[in-house]
Protein backbone atom coordinates (compact mmCIF):
# COMPACT_ATOMS: atom_id res chain seq x y z
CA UNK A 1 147.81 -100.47 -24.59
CA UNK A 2 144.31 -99.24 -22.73
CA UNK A 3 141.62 -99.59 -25.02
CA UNK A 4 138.08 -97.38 -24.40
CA UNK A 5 135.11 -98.70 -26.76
CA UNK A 6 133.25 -95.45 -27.00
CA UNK A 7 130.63 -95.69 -29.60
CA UNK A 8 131.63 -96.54 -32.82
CA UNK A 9 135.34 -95.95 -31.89
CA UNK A 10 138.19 -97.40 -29.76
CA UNK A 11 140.04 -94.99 -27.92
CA UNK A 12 143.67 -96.17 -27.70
CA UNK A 13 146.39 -95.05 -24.96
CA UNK A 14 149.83 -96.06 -24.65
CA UNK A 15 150.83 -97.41 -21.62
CA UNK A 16 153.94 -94.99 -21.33
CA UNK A 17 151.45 -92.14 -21.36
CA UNK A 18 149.47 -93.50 -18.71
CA UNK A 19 152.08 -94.02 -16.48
CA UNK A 20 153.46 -90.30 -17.38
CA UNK A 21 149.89 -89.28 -15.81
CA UNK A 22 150.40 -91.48 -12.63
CA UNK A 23 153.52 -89.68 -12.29
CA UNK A 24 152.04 -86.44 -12.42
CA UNK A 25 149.89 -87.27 -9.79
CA UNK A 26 152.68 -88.79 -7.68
CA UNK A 27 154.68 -85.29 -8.03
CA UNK A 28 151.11 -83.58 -6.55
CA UNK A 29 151.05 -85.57 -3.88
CA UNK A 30 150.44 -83.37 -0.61
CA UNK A 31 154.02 -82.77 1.27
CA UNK A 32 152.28 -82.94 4.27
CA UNK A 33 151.30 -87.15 3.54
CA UNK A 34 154.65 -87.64 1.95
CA UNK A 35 156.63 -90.29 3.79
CA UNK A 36 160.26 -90.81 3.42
CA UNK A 37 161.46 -88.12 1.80
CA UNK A 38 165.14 -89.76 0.88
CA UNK A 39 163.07 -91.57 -1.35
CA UNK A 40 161.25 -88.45 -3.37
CA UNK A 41 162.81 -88.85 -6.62
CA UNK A 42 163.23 -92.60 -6.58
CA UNK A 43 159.48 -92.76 -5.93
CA UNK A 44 158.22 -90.02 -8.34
CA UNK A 45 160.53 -91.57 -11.52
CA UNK A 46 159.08 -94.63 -10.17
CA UNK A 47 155.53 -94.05 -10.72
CA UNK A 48 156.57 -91.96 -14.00
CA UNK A 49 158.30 -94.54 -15.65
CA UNK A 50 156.86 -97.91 -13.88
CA UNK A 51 155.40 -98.98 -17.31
CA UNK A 52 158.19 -97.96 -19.63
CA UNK A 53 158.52 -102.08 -20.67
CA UNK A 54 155.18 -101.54 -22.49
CA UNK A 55 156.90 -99.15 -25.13
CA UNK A 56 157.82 -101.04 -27.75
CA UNK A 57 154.66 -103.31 -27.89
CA UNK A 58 152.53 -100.23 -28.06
CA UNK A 59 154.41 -98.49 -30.81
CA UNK A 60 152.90 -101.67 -32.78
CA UNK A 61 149.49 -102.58 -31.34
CA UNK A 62 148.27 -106.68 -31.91
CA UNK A 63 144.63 -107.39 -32.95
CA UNK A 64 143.10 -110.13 -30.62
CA UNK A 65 141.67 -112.70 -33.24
CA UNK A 66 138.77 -113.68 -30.74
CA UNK A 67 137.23 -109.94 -29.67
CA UNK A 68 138.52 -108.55 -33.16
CA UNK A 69 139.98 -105.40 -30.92
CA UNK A 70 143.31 -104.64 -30.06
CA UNK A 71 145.08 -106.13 -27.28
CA UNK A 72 144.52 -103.79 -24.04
CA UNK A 73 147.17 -104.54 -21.33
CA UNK A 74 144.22 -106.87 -19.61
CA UNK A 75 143.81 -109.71 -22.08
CA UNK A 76 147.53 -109.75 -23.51
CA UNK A 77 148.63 -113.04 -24.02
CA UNK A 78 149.82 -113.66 -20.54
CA UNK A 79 153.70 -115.36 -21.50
CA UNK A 80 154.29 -111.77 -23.19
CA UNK A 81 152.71 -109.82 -20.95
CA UNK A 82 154.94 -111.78 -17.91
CA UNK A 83 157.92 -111.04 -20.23
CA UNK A 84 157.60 -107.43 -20.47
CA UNK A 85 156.82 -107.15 -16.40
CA UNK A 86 160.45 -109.34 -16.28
CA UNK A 87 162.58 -107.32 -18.70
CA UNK A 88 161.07 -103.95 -17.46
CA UNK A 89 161.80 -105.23 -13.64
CA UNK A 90 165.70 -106.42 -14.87
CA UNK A 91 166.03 -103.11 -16.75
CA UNK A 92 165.00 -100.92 -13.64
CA UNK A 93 166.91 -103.39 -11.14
CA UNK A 94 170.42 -102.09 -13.06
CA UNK A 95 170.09 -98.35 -12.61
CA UNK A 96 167.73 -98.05 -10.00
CA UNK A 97 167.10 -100.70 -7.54
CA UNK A 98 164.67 -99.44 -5.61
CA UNK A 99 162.29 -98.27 -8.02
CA UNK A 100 162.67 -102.32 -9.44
CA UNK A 101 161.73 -102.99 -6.16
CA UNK A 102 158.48 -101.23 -6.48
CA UNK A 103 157.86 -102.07 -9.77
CA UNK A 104 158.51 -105.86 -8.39
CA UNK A 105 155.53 -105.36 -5.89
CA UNK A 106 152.99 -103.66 -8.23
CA UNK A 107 153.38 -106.27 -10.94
CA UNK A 108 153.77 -109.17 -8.52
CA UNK A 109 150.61 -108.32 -7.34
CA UNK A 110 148.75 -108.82 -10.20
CA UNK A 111 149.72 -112.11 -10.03
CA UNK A 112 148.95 -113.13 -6.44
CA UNK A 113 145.76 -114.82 -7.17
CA UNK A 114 147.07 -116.58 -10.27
CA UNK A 115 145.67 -119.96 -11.26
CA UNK A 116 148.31 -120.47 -14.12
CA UNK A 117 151.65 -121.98 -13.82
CA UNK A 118 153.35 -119.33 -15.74
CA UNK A 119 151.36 -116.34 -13.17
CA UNK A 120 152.37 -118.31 -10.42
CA UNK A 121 156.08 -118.83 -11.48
CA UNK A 122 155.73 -115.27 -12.26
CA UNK A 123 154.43 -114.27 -8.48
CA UNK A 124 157.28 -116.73 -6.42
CA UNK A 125 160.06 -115.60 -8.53
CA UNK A 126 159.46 -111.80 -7.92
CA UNK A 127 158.61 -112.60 -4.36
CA UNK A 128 162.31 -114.04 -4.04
CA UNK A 129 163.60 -110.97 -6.22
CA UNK A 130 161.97 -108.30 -3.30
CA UNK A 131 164.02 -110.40 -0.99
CA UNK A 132 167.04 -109.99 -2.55
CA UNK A 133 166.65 -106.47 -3.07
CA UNK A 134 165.28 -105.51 0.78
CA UNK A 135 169.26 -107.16 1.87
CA UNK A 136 170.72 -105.54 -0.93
CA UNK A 137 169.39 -101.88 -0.17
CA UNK A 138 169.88 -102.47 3.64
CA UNK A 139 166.13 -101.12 4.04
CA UNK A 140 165.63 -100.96 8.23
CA UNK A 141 162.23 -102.09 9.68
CA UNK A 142 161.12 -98.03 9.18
CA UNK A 143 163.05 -97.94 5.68
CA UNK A 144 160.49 -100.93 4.77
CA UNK A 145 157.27 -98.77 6.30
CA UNK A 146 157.93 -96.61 4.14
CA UNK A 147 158.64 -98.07 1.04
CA UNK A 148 155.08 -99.95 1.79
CA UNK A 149 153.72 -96.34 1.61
CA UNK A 150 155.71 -96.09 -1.76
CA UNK A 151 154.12 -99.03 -3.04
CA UNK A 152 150.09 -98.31 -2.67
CA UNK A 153 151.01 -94.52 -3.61
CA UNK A 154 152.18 -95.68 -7.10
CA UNK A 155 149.03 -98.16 -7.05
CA UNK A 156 146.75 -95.43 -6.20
CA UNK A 157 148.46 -93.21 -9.13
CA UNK A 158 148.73 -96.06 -11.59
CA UNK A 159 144.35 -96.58 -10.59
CA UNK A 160 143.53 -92.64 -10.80
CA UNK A 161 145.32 -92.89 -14.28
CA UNK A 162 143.46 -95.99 -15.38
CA UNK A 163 140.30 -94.52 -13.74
CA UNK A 164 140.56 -91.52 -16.33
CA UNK A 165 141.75 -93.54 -19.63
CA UNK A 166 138.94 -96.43 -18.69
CA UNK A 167 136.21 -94.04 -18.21
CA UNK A 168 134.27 -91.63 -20.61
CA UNK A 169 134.12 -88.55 -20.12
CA UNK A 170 131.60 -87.46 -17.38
CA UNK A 171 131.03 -91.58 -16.84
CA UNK A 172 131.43 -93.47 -13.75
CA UNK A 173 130.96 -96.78 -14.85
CA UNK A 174 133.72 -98.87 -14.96
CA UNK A 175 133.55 -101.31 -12.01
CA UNK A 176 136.93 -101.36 -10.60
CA UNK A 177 136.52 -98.14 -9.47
CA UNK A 178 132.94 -98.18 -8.12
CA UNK A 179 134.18 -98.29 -4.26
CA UNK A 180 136.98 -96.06 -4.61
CA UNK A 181 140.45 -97.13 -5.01
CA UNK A 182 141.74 -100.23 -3.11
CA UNK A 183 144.49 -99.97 -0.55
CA UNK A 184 144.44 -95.99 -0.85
CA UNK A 185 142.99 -96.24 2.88
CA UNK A 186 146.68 -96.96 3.91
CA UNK A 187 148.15 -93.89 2.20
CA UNK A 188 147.87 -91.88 5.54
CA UNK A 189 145.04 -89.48 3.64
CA UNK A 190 141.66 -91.23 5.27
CA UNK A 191 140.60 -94.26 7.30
CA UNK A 192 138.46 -95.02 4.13
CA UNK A 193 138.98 -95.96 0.44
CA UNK A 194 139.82 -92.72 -1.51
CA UNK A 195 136.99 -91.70 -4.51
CA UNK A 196 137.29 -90.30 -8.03
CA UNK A 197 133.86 -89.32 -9.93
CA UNK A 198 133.50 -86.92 -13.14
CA UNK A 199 131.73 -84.00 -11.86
CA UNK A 200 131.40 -83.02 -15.64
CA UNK A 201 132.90 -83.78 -18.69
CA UNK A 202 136.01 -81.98 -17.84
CA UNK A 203 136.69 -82.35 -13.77
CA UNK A 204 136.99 -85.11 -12.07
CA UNK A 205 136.78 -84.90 -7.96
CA UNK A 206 138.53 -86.97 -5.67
CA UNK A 207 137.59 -87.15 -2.27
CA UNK A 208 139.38 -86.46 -0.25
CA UNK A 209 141.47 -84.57 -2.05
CA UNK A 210 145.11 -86.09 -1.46
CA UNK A 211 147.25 -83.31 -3.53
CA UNK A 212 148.38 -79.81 -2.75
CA UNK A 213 146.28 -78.18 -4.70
CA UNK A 214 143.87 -77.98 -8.18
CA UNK A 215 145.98 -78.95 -11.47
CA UNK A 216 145.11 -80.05 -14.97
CA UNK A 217 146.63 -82.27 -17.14
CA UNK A 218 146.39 -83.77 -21.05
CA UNK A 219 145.18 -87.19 -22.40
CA UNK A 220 146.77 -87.96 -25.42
CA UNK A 221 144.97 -90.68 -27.23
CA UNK A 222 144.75 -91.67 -30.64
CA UNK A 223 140.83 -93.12 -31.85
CA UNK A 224 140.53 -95.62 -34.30
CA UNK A 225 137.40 -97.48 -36.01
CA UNK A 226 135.78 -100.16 -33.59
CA UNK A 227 135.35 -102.23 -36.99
CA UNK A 228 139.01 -104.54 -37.34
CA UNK A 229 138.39 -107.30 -39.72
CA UNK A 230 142.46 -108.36 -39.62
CA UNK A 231 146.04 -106.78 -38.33
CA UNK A 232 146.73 -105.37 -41.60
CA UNK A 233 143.43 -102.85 -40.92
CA UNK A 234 144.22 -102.16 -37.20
CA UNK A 235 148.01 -101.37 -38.14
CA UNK A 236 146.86 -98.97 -40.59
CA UNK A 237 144.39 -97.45 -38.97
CA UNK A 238 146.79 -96.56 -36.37
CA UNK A 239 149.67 -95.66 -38.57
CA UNK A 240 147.08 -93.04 -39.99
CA UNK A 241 145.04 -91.91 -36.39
CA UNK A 242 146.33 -88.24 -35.22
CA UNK A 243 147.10 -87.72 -31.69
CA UNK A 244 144.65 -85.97 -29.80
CA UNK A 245 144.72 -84.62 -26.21
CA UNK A 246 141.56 -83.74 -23.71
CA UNK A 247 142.41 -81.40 -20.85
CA UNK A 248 141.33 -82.70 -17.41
CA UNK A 249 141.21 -81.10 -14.48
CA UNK A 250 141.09 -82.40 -11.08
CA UNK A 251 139.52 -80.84 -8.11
């Protein structure tokens, strides 16, 4: 789940959702800063699905005891959180191997800095997994170029998409994205970091732009009260919260 505090409420998204977003900016993508086309459709239900082990969790959202707010993807308890990345990872690895291993990289990475046992455990045994699947696709030294340009295009997508559920409306603040969007310098589009900003509440710029042309899209999002004395309250609460959607357009 990606949880905005936005005055007095929490504005919840599903990680499915978000990753449906990164996809649609994925499909976007300029043609002419594609590389390896064989790959198109692997890459774009990559990025569309990459988060898809996050479904059942969010159908069901967990209060954190400590904050008092829900449990956003960042502060999950890690040995679930790790779970999810592995059974997600297994799922993809039996239908589509190369999108699993994609999916092995992005999550991997959020463990490369680890300083717990279970992150690092986590980090070596995916590193051994992306072995295993390089020999078992037969990827050539170019094959493996380009599937490195797969990789930070479905971590630029999977950022944009967090940059727009993280932020409110016509806000720049959250500080991961304050000097643009790391690694999206290798995507072939600029020698520098890529940059997203709200040019009102509705448009958000990117500079430069890296897709064919102008598009808009929905955020569906469901708000709830920032006030969560227990579980029962939060489950509730979003048992009863509509879905809403905000159209954004990018530019």
């Amino acid at each position: 789940m990606i949880i905005r505090e936005q005055r007095n409420d929490l504005l919840l998204i599903t990680q499915p959702h978000h990753a449906a977003l990164a996809g649609l900016f994925a499909g976007h993508w300029k043609v002419t800063a594609f590389q390896g086309f064989d790959r198109l459709e692997e890459v774009l239900f990559t990025v569309h699905h990459h988060d898809q082990c996050w479904e059942e969790a969010d159908k069901a959202p967990l209060l954190n005891p400590g904050t008092k707010l829900p449990y956003s993807f960042d502060d999950y308890p890690e040995k679930r959180k790790i779970g999810l990345y592995r059974e997600g990872i297994d799922a993809m690895e039996k239908g589509h191997p190369y999108s699993a291993l994609l999916c092995s990289r992005h999550f991997a990475s959020f463990f490369a800095s680890s300083l717990t046992g279970p992150g690092r455990d986590f980090h070596e045994s995916e590193l051994l997994r992306q072995k295993g699947l390089v020999k078992a696709l037969g990827l050539k030294e170019q094959e493996q170029a380009e599937a490195d340009f797969h990789f930070h295009l479905l971590q630029f997508c999977d950022n944009l998409s967090l940059f727009i559920c993280l932020n409110e409306e016509g806000k720049n603040q959250h500080p991961w994205f304050k000097k643009g969007f790391s690694n999206s310098e290798k995507l072939g589009v600029n020698t520098r970091p890529l940059k997203a900003g709200w040019k009102d509440t509705d448009t958000v710029r990117i500079t430069p732009f890296p897709f064919d042309e102008s598009f808009s899209l929905q955020l569906e999002y469901r708000a709830i009260p920032s006030l969560l004395p227990d579980q029962a309250t939060l489950t509730r609460c979003w048992e009863e919260a509509p879905l809403r959607t905000k159209t954004i357009h990018f530019r």
